[in-house]
Every structure is written in C-alpha cells, then in structure tokens.
Protein backbone atom coordinates (compact mmCIF):
# COMPACT_ATOMS: atom_id res chain seq x y z
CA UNK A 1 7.07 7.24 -6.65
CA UNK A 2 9.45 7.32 -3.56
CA UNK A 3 6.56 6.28 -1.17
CA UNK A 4 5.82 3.32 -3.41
CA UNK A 5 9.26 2.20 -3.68
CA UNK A 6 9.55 2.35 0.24
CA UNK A 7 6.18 0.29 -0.18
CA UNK A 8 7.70 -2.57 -2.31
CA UNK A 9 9.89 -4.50 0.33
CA UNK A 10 6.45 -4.42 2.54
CA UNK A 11 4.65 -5.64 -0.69
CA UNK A 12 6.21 -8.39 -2.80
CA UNK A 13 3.13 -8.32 -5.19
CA UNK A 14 3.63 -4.73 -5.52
CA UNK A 15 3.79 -3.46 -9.41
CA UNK A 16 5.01 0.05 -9.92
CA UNK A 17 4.49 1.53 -13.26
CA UNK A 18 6.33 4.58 -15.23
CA UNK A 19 3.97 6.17 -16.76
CA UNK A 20 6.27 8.30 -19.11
CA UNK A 21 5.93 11.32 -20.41
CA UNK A 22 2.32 13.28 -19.73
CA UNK A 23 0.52 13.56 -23.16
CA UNK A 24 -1.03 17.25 -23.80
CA UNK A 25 -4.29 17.95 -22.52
CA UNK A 26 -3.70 15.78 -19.24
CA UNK A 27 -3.49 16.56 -15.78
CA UNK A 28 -0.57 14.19 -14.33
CA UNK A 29 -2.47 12.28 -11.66
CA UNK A 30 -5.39 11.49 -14.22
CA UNK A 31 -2.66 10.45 -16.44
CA UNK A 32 -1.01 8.29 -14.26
CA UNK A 33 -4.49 6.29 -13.28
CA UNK A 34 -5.36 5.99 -17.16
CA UNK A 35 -2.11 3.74 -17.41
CA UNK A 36 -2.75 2.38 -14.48
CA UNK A 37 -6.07 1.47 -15.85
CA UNK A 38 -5.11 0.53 -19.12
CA UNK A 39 -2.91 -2.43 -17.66
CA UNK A 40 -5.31 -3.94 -15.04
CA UNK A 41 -6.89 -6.69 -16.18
CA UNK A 42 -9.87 -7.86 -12.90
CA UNK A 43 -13.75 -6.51 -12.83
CA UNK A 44 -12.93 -4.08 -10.29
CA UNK A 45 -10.48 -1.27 -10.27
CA UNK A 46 -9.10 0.66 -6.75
CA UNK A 47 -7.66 4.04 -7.03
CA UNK A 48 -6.09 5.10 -3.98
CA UNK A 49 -3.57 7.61 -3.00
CA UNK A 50 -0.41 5.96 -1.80
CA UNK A 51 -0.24 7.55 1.48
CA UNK A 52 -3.32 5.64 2.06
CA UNK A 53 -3.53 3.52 4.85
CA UNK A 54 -6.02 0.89 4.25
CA UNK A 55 -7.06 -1.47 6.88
CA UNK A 56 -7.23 -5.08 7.25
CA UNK A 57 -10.16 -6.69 5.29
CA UNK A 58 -10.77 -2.66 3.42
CA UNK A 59 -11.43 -4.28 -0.12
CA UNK A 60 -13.43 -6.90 0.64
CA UNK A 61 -15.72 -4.86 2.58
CA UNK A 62 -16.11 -2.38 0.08
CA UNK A 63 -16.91 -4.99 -2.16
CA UNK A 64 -19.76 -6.59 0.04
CA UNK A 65 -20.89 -2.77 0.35
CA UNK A 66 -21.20 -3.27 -3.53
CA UNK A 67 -22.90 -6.28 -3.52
CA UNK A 68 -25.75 -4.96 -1.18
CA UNK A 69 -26.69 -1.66 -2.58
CA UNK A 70 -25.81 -2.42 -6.29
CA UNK A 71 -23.36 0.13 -7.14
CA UNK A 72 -20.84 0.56 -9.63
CA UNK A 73 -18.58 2.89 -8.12
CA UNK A 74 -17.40 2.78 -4.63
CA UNK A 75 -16.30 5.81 -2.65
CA UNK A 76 -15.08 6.42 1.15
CA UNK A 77 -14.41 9.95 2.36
CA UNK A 78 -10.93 8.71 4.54
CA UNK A 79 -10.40 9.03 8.24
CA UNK A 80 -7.90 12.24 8.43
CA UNK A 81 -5.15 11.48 10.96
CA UNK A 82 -4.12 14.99 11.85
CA UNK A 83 -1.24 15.86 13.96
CA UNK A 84 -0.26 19.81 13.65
CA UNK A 85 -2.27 22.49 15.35
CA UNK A 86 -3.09 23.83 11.25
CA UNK A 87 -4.46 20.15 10.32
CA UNK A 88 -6.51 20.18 13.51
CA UNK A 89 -8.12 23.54 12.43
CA UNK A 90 -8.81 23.71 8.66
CA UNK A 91 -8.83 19.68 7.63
CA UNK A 92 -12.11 18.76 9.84
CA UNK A 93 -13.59 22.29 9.54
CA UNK A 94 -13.38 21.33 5.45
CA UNK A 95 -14.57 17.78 5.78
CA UNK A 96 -17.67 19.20 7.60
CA UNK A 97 -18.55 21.95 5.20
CA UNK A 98 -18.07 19.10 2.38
CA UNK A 99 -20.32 16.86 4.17
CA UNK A 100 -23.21 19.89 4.12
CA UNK A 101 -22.78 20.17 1.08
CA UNK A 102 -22.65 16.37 -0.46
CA UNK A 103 -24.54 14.74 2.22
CA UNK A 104 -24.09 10.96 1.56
CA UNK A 105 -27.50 10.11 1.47
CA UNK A 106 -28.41 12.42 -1.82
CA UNK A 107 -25.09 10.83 -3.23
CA UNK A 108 -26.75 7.61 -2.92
CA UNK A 109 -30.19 8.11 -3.36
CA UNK A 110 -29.96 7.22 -7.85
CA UNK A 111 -33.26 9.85 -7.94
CA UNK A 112 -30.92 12.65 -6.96
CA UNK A 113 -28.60 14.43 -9.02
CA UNK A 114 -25.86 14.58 -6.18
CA UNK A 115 -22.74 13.23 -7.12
CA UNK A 116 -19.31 13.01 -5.02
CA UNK A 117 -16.80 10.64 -4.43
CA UNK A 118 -13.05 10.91 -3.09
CA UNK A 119 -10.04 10.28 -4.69
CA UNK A 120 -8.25 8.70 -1.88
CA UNK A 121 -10.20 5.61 -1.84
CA UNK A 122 -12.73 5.16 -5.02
CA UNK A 123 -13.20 1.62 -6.54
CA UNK A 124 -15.11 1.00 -9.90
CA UNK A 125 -16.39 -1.48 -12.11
CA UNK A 126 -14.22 -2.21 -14.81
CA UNK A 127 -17.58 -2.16 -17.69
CA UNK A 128 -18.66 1.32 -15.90
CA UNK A 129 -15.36 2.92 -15.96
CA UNK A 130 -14.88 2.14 -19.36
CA UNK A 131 -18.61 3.65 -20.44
CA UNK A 132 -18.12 6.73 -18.73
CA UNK A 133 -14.90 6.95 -20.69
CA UNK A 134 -11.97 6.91 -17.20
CA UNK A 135 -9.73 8.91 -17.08
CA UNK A 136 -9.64 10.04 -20.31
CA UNK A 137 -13.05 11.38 -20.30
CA UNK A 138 -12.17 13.66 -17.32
CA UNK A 139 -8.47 14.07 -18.61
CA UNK A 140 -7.81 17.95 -17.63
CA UNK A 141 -10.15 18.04 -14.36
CA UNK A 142 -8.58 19.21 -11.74
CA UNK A 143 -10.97 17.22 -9.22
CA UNK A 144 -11.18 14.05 -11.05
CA UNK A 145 -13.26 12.17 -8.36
CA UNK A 146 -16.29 14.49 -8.51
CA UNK A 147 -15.97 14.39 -12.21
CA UNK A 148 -15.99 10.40 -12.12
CA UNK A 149 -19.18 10.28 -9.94
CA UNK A 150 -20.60 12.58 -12.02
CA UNK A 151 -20.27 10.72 -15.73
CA UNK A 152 -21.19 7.30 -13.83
CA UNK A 153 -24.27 8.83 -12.30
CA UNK A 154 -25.37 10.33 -14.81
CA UNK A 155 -25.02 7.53 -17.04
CA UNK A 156 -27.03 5.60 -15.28
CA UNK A 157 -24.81 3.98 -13.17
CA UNK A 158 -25.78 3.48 -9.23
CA UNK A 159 -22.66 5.39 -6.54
CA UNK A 160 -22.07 4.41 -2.62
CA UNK A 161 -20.52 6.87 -0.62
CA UNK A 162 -20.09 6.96 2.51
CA UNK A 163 -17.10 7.25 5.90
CA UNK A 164 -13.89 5.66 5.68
CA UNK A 165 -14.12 5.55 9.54
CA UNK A 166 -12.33 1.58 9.80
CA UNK A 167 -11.46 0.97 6.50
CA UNK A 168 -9.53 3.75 5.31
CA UNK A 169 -7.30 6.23 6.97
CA UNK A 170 -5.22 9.28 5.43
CA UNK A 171 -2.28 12.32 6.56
CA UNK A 172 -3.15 14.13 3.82
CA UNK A 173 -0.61 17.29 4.23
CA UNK A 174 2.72 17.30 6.06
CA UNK A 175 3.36 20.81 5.82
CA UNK A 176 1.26 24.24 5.90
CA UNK A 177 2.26 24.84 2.32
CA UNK A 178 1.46 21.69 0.69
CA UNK A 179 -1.92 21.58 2.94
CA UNK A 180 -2.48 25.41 1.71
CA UNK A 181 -1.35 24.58 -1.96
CA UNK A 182 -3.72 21.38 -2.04
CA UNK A 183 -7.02 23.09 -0.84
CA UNK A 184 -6.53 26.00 -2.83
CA UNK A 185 -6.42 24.05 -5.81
CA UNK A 186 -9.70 22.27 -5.40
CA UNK A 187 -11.92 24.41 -2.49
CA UNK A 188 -13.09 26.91 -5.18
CA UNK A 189 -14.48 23.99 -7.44
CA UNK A 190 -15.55 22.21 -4.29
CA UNK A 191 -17.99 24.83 -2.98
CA UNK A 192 -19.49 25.58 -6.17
CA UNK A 193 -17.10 27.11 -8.64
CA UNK A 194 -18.65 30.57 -8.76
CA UNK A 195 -18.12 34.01 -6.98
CA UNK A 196 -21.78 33.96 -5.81
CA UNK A 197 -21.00 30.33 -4.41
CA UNK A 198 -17.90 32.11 -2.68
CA UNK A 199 -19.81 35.05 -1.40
CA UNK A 200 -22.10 32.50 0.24
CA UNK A 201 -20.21 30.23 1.69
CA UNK A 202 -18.22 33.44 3.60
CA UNK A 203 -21.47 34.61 4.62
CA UNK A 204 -22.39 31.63 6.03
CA UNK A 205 -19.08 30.39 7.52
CA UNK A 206 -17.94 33.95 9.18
CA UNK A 207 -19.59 35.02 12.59
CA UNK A 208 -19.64 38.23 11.31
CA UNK A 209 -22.10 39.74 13.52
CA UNK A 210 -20.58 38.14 17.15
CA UNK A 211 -17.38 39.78 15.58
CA UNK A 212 -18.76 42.90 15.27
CA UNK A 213 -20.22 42.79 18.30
CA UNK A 214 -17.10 42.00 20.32
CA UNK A 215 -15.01 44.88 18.47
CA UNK A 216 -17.93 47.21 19.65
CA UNK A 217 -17.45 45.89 22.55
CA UNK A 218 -14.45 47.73 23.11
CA UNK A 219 -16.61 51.10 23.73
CA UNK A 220 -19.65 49.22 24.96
CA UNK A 221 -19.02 46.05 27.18
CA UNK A 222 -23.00 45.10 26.84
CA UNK A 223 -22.40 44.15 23.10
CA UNK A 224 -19.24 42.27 23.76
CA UNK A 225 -21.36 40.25 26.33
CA UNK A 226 -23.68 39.41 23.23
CA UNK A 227 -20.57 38.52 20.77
CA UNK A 228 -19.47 36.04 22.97
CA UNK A 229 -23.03 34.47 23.76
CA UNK A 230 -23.46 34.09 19.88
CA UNK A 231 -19.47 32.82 19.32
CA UNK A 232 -19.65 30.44 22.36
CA UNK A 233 -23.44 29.15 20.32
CA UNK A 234 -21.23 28.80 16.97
CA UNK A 235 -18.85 26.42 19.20
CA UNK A 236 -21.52 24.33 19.87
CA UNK A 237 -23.24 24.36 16.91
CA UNK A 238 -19.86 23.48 15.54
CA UNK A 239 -19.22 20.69 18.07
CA UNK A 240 -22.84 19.19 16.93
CA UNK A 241 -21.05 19.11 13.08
CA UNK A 242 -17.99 17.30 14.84
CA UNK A 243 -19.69 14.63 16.17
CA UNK A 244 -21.92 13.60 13.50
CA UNK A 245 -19.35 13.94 10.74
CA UNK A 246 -17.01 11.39 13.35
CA UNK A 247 -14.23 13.93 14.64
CA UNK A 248 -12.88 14.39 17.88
CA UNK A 249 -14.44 16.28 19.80
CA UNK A 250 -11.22 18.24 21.05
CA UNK A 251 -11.08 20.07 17.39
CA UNK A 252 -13.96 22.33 18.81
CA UNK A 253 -11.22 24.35 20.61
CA UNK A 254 -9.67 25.02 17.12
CA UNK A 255 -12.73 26.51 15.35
CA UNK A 256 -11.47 30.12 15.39
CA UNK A 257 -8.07 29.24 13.92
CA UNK A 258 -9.86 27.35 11.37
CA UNK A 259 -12.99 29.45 10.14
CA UNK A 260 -9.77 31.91 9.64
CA UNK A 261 -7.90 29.40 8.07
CA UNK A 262 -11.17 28.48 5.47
CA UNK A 263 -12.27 32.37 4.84
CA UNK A 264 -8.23 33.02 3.85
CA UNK A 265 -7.55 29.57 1.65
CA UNK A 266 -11.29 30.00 -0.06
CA UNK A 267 -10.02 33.30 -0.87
CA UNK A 268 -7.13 32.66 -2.29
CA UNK A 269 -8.45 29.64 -4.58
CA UNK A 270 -10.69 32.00 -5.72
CA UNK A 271 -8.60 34.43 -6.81
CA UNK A 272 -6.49 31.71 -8.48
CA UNK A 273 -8.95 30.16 -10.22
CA UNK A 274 -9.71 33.83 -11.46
CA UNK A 275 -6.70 33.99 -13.08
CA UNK A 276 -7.11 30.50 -14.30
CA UNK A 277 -3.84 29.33 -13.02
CA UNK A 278 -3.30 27.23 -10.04
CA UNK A 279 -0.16 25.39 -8.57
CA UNK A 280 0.77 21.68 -7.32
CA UNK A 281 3.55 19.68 -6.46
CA UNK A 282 5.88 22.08 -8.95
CA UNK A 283 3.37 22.26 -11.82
CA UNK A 284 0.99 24.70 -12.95
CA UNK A 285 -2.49 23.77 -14.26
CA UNK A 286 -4.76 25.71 -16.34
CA UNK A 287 -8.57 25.75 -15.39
CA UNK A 288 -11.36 27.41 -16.45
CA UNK A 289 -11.67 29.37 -19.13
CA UNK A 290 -7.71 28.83 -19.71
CA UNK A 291 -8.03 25.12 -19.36
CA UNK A 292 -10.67 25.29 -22.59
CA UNK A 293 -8.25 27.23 -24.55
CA UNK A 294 -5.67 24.80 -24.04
CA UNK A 295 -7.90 22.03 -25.20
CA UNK A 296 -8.50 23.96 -28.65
C-alpha cells in the first residue's frame, strides 16, 4: 500500500483499493486480486506486483503476443535487477533451475500438460478468468500463478509464457531475510512439492563428487587436481544456463555462493512445509495437509 501511494502523484489515473478485512480460507495477496478483480470492468485483466517496473509500450505488446498465438492468459517471467552480492548468487541460479524445469516451450505447446506462469506480470481474459473460477478458485494457494495456469490449461484454455527481457523488469528482495523468507515459502512447491523431488534436485544441483574430491585432496593433491577440473566444468556448464536463460554473464563468478545459497533455502522450505507452516510479510500460512484442515 505505501509503494502505491508513492505511485499515485506519478499516476493520476491511479485507483487504489482497500480491500478490508481477509475472509477465512484466503491467502491475503489472492484476496486482494479477487477485489481487484471483482471491480474491473475491460476484457483483459493485468496482475502485477507493484514493484514492477513495466516498460514503455509493455501492455500493448503483450496484447499483440495474444493476438498471434491465441492465448488466454499471458505470462512474462520478469527481468531481475539484482544489486547485492546474495541477489547475484541465489535469484539467477533459481530462475535457471525454474526455467529446466518449466521450459517455455512445453508451457506453450496446448498438447502438453506443462503449466507455469508468474505472478509479477500475468494478464488474462476476463471470460477465462471467470471459468476457471480467479482467485477464488485458487483462494488458499500459496503460489497462485502456477495454480492459475494450471485451471486455465486445463480447461481448455491456450497460455503464452515466455521472458520479460524489455517489457518487464523486477527487485524482487531488498534484504537477505525477505529474499530468504520469500523463496522458502514457494521453492518447495516450485521443485515439485515432495521429499523425493527435494532429494533430487540436491543430487543434481550439489557437485558432490568435485567436493569430495577436493577435501581428499587435502591428503592426496592428484584428486584435488580432479575436483577442480570437474568444479571449473560445472562453471561452464553453468555459464551455458546464464546465457540462454538472458543473465549476465558476470553471475558465473557467484555460482558457489549460490548452489550454497539454493541447497540451504530448499532445505529449509522443506522442512517448513513439513511442518505445514510457513511465514511472510508478518503472517503465517498453513499448507499442506494443515492448509486442508483449515478448509474443513
């Protein structure tokens, strides 16, 4: 509320809603877009974070993205501006994995199940929000976006996602603990939502072996040689992943900090999701098993 009220002086045709009071069952940000929703009154409907930067001429292209590939909803995965050593680490590292594992050419393709969008920037058809039921339909998910793409996809309903790269940038965190709070709300779900989906995506992520191989190292320097030739081959495998998911190319030198950063916050959203609490902006959210209870 404070960033849009900074907002209205710069907007005249800015309209800031109260949405009062959060009704049971709701999550508060799904809550606030169903009243949002409720009073627009145009075909097309834009949620968007309000720390959002969108550029010049951002709607209408999305909408002539519409217009050629048929869809009803609208996504764009935002360019991260990052600006602390900890943002240059973990928030490309997790845009990358995310990528791999919603690859915007599945999330497109209507013969595949693959579903994604991202909150920061998703536009939708008024008729198609209101079949898939909005907000309310999705009213206690804690990663709302997904859940959107989902209902409209598999309701028939065509999705285009794609980069934000031009039309859409975003500072997502400003400090370590919101960034840490944030992703360890939604990584678990992100990844998979299981413990096997957890176990793999450490095994996969970790160099575990060129570690090993460099701590042996310390009593045999021939094994250390061979942890660095297979760390220094993650590096460029990594810088690869950099460069076709649009990031600098200077956030290779951050990989270590940031595969430690991802192995810790997966981790911990794991283990919070576990206990089928987790934490945001001074309110706790029940989810899983919890969250069902709470619905009954």
């Amino acid at each position: 509320m404070a960033i849009l009220e900074k907002l209205r002086p710069q907007i005249p045709r800015l309209r800031v809603l109260d949405a009062g009071p959060i009704s049971p069952g709701w999550i508060g940000k799904n809550y606030a877009a169903s009243r949002g929703a409720a009073q627009a009154r145009l075909p097309w409907l834009l949620f968007t974070d309000a720390d959002s930067v969108h550029w010049e001429g951002s709607a209408a292209r999305a909408l002539e993205l519409v217009q050629e590939s048929g869809a009803a909803l609208i996504s764009f995965s935002p360019e991260q501006v990052t600006k602390t050593w900890w943002e240059m680490a973990l928030i490309p590292y997790i845009y990358c994995r995310l990528a791999a594992k919603f690859p915007y050419d599945d999330v497109n393709d209507p013969n595949l199940p693959a579903a994604a969008a991202n909150g920061q920037y998703l536009m939708i058809r008024r008729d198609a929000y209101d079949a898939i039921g909005g907000h309310g339909g999705v009213a206690n998910e804690i990663l709302e976006d997904v859940a959107l793409a989902r209902r409209a996809k598999a309701a028939g309903f065509r999705l285009r996602f794609s980069s934000g790269k031009g039309i859409v940038s975003v500072r997502m965190y400003r400090t370590f603990r919101a960034m840490w709070e944030g992703w360890r709300k939604n990584l678990f779900l992100l990844i998979g939502g299981s413990s096997i989906a957890v176990r793999s995506e450490l095994m996969t992520t970790v160099p575990w072996i060129p570690s090993l191989l460099l701590v042996a190292g310390f009593w045999w320097h021939l094994l250390a040689l061979v942890g660095f030739a297979l760390l220094l081959g993650r590096h460029l495998a990594y810088a690869a992943v950099l460069a076709r998911n649009q990031f600098p190319m200077s956030r290779i030198f951050f990989y270590v900090p940031a595969i430690l950063l991802y192995g810790g916050l997966l981790v911990a959203s794991y283990r919070s999701h576990m206990r089928g609490r987790v934490e945001w902006k001074g309110r706790e959210y029940a989810v899983g098993a919890a969250a069902e209870g709470e619905r009954h």
